[in-house]
C-alpha atoms as a PDB file:
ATOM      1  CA  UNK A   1     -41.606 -39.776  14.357  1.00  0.00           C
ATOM      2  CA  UNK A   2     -42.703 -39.623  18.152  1.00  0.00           C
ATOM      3  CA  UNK A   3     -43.122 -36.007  19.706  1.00  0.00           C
ATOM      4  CA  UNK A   4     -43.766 -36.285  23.453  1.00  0.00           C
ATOM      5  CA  UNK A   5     -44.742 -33.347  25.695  1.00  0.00           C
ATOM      6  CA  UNK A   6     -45.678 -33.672  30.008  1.00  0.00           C
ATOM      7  CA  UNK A   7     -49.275 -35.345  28.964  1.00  0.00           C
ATOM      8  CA  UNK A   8     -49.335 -36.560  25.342  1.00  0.00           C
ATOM      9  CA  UNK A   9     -47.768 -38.540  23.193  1.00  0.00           C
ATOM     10  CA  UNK A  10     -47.715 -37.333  19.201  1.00  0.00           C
ATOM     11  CA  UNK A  11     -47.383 -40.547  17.051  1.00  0.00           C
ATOM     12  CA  UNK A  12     -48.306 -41.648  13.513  1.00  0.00           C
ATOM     13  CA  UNK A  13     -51.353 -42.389  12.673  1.00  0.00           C
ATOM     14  CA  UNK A  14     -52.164 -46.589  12.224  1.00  0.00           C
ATOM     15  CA  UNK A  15     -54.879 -48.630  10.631  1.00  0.00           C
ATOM     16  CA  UNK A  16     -55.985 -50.106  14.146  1.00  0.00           C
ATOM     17  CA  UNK A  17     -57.057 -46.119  14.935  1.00  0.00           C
ATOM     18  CA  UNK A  18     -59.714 -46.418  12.982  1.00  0.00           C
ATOM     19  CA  UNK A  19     -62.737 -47.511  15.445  1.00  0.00           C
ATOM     20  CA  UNK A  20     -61.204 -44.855  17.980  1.00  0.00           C
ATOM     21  CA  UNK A  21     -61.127 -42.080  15.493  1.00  0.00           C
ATOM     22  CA  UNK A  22     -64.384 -43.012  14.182  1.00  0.00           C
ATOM     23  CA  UNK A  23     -65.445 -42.687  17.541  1.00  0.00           C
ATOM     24  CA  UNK A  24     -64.515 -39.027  18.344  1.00  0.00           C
ATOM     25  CA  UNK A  25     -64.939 -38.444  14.571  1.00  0.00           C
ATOM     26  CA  UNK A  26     -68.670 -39.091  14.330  1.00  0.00           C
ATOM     27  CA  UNK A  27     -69.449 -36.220  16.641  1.00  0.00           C
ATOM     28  CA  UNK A  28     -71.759 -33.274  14.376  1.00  0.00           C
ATOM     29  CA  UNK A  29     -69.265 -30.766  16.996  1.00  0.00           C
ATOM     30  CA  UNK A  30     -65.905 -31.911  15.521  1.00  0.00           C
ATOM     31  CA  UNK A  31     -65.772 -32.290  12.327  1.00  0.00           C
ATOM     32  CA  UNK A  32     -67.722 -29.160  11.024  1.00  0.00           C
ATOM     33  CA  UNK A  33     -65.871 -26.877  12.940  1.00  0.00           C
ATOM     34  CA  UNK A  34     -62.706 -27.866  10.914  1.00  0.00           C
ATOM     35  CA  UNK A  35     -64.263 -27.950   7.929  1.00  0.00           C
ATOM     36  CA  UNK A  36     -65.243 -31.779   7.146  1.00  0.00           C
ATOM     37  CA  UNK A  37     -68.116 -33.893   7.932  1.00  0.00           C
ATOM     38  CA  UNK A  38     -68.731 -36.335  10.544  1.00  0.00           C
ATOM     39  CA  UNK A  39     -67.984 -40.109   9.921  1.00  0.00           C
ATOM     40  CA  UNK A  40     -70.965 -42.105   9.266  1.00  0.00           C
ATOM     41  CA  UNK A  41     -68.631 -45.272   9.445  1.00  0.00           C
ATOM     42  CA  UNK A  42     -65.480 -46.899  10.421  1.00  0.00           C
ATOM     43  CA  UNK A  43     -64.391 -47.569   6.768  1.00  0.00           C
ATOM     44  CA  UNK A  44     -65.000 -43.456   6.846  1.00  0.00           C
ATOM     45  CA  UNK A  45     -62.455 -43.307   9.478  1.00  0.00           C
ATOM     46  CA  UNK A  46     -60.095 -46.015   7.824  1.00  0.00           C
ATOM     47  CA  UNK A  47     -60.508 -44.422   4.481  1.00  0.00           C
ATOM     48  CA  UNK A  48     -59.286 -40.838   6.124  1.00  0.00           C
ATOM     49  CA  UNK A  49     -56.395 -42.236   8.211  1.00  0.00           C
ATOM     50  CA  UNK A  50     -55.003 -43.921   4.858  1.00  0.00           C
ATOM     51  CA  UNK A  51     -54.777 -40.494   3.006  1.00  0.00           C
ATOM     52  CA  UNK A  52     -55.485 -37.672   5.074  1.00  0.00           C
ATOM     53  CA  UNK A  53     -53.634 -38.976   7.798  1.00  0.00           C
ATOM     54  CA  UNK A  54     -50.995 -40.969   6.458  1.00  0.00           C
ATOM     55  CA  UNK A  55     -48.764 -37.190   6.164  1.00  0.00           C
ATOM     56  CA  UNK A  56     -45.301 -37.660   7.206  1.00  0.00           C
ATOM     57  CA  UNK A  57     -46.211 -34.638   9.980  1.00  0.00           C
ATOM     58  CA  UNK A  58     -49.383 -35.688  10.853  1.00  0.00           C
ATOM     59  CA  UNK A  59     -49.975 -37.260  14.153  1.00  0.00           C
ATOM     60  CA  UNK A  60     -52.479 -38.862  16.546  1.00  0.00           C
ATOM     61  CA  UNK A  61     -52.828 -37.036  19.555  1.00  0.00           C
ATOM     62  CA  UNK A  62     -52.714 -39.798  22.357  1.00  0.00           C
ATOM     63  CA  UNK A  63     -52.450 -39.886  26.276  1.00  0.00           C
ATOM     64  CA  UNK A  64     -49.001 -40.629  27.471  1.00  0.00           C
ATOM     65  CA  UNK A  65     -50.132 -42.910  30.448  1.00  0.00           C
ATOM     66  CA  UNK A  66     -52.711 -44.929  28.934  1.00  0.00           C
ATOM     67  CA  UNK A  67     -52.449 -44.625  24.733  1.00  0.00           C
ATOM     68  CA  UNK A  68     -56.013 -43.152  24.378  1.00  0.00           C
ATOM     69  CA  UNK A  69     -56.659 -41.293  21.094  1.00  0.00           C
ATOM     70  CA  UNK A  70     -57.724 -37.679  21.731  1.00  0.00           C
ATOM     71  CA  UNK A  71     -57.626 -35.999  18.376  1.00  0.00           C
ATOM     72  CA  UNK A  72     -55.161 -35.029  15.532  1.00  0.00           C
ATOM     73  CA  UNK A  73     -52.277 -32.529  14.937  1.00  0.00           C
ATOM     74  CA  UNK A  74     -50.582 -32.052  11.561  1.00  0.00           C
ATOM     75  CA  UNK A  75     -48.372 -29.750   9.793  1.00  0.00           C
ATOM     76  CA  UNK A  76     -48.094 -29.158   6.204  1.00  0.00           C
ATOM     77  CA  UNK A  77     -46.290 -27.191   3.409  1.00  0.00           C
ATOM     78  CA  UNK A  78     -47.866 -24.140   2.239  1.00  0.00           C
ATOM     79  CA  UNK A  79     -46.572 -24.468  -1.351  1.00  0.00           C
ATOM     80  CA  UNK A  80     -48.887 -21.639  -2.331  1.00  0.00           C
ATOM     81  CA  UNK A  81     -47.481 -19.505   0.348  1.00  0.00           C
ATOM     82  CA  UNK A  82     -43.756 -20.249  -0.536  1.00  0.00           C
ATOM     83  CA  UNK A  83     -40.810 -22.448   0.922  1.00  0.00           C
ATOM     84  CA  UNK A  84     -40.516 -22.568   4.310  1.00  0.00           C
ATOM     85  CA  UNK A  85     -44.524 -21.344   5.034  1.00  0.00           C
ATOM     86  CA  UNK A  86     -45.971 -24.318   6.908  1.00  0.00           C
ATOM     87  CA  UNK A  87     -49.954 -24.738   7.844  1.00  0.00           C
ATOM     88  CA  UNK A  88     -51.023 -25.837  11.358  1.00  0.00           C
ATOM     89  CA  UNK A  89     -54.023 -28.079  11.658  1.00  0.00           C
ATOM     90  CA  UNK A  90     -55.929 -29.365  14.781  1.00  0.00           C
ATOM     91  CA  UNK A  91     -58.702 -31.152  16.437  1.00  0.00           C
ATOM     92  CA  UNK A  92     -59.539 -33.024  19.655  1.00  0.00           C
ATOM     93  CA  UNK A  93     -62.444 -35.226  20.398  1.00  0.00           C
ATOM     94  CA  UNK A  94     -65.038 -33.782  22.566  1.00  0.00           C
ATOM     95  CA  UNK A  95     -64.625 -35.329  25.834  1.00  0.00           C
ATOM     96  CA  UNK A  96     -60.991 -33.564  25.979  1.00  0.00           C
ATOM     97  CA  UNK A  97     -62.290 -30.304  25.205  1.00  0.00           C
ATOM     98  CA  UNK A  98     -61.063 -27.694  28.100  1.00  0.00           C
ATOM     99  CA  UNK A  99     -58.346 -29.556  29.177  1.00  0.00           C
ATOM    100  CA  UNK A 100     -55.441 -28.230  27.682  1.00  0.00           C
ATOM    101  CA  UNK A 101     -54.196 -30.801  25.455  1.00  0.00           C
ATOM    102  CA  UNK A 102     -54.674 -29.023  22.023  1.00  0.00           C
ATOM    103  CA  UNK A 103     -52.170 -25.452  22.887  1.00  0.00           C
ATOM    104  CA  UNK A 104     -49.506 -28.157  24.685  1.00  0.00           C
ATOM    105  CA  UNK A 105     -50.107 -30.285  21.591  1.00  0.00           C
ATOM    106  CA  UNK A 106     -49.446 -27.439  19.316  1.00  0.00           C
ATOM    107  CA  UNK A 107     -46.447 -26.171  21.459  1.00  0.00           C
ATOM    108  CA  UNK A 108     -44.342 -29.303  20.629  1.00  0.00           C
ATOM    109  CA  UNK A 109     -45.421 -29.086  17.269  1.00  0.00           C
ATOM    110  CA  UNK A 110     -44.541 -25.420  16.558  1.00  0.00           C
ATOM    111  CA  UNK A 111     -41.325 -26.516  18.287  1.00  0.00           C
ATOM    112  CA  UNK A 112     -40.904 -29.317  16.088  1.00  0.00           C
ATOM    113  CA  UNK A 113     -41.574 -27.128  13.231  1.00  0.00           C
ATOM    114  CA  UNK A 114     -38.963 -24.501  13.909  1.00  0.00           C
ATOM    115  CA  UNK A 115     -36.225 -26.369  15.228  1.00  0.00           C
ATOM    116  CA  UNK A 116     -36.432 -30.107  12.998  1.00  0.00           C
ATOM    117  CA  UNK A 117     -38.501 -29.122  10.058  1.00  0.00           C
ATOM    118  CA  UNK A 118     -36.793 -25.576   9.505  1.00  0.00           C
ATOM    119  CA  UNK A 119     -39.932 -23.732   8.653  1.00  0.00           C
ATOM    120  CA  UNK A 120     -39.878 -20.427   8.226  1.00  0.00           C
ATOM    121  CA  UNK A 121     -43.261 -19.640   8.841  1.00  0.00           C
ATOM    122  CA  UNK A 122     -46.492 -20.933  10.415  1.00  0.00           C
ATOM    123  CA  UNK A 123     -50.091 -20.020   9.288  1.00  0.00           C
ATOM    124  CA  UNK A 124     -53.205 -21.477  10.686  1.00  0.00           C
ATOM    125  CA  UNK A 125     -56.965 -20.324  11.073  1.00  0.00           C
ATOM    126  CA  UNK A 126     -59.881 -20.939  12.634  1.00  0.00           C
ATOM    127  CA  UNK A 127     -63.847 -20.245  11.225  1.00  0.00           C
ATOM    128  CA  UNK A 128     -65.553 -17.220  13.536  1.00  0.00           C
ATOM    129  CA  UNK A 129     -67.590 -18.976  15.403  1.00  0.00           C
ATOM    130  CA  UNK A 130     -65.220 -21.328  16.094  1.00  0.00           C
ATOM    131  CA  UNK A 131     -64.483 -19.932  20.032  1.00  0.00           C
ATOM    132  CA  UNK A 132     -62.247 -23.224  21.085  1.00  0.00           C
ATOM    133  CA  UNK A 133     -59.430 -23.113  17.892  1.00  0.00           C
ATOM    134  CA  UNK A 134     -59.368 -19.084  18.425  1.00  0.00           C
ATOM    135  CA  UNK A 135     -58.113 -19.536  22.035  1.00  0.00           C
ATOM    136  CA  UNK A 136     -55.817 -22.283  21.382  1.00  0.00           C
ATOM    137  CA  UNK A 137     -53.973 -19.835  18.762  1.00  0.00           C
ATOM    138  CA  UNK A 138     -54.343 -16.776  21.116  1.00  0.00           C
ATOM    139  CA  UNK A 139     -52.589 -18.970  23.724  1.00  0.00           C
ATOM    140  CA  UNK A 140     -50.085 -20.299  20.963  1.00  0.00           C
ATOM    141  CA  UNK A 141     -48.947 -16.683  20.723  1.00  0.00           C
ATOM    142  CA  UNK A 142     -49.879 -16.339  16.935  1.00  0.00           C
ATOM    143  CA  UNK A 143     -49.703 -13.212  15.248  1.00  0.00           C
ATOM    144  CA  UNK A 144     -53.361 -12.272  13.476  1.00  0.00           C
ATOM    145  CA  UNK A 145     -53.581 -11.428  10.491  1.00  0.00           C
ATOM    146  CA  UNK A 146     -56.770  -9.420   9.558  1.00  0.00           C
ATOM    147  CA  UNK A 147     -56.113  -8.441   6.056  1.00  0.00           C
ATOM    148  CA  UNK A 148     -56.051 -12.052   5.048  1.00  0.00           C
ATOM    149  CA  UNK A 149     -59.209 -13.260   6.675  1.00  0.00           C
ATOM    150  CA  UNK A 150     -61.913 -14.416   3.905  1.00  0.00           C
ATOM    151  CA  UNK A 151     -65.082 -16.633   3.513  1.00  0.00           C
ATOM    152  CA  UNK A 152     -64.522 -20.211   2.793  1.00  0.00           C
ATOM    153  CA  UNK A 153     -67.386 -22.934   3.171  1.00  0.00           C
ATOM    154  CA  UNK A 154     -67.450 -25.605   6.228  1.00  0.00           C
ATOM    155  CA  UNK A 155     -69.069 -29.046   4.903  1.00  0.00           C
ATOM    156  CA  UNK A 156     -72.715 -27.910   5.818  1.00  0.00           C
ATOM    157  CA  UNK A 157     -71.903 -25.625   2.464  1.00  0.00           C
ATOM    158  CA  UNK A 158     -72.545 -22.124   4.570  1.00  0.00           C
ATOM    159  CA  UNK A 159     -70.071 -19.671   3.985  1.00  0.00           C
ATOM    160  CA  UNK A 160     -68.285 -18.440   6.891  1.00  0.00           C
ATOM    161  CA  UNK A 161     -65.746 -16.203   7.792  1.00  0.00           C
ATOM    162  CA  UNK A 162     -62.190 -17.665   8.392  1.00  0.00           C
ATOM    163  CA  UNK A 163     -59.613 -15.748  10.466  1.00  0.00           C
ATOM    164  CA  UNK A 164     -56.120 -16.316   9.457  1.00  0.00           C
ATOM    165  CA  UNK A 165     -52.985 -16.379  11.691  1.00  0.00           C
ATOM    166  CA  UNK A 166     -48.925 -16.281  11.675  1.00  0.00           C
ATOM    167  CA  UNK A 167     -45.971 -16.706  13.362  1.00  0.00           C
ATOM    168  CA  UNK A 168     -42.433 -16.516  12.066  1.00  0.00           C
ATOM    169  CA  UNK A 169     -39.474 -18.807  13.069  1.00  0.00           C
ATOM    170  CA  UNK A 170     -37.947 -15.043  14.552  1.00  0.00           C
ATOM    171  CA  UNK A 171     -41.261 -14.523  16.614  1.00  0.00           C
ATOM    172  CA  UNK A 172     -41.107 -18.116  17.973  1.00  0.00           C
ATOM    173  CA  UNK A 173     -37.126 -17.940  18.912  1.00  0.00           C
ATOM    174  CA  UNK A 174     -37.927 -14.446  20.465  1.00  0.00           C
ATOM    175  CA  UNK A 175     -40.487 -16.267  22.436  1.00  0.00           C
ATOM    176  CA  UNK A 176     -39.290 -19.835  23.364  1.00  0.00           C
ATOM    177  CA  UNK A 177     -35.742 -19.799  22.189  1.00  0.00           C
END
């Protein structure tokens, strides 16, 4: 599956990502905001793409004009949350921060969600301090959802407070239709 939107191109992950991701991956600001260490090697990175990103909905996040590897956008079923209740997950390498890419990534996604997958529901979160993912879901148009928020670890083992957001199929029609 290919998702394209004005800058990016959304593709599978492959084997040859792995220097690339390793790359942006290695970088103490990326991972540990999501929740997972840095890479400390390219088998690291080859290791992750052949389970953690070999999802059937999770894709590289690449530059349309030139193929450059920028980060990673997935979407999952929330079995625990019921059928239909999906979970967005993101991250861009650090040289793309600011630019836009991860809210027009996440656009076609949520779009991809609600009109291919037929999710009902999205959830996704971001830790507190984490000021980038908070403005990419505020600019998504998520719905927060305050009464949910609760402390979860990063991988440096501190507990931290996670903030937890929805949007319905209904809310994203209303919106985008």
């Amino acid at each position: 599956m290919i998702i394209t939107t004005e800058r990016l191109i959304l593709r599978s992950w492959r084997e040859g990502d792995a220097a690339d991701l390793y790359m942006l991956a290695r970088d103490v600001d990326i991972g540990p905001r999501a929740g997972w260490k840095p890479h400390d090697s390219i088998a690291v990175s080859l290791k992750t793409i052949r389970t953690i990103m070999a999802g059937p909905e999770v894709y590289a996040i690449t530059d349309k004009r030139i193929g450059t590897l920028m980060g990673s956008i997935g979407l999952r079923p929330m079995v625990e949350k019921g059928e239909g209740e999906w979970e967005l997950t993101f991250w861009i390498g650090k040289p793309y921060w600011g630019r836009g890419y991860v809210p027009e990534a996440a656009r076609a996604a949520l779009r991809h969600a609600f009109t291919e997958l037929g999710c009902e529901a999205i959830w996704c979160s971001h830790f507190d301090e984490n000021e980038q993912s908070r403005r990419v879901i505020e600019k998504c148009e998520f719905t927060r959802m305050p009464e949910l928020d609760h402390r979860d670890s990063l991988a440096d083992g501190v507990v931290h407070l996670l903030r937890v957001y929805r949007m319905t199929a209904e809310e994203w029609r209303e919106r985008h239709g």
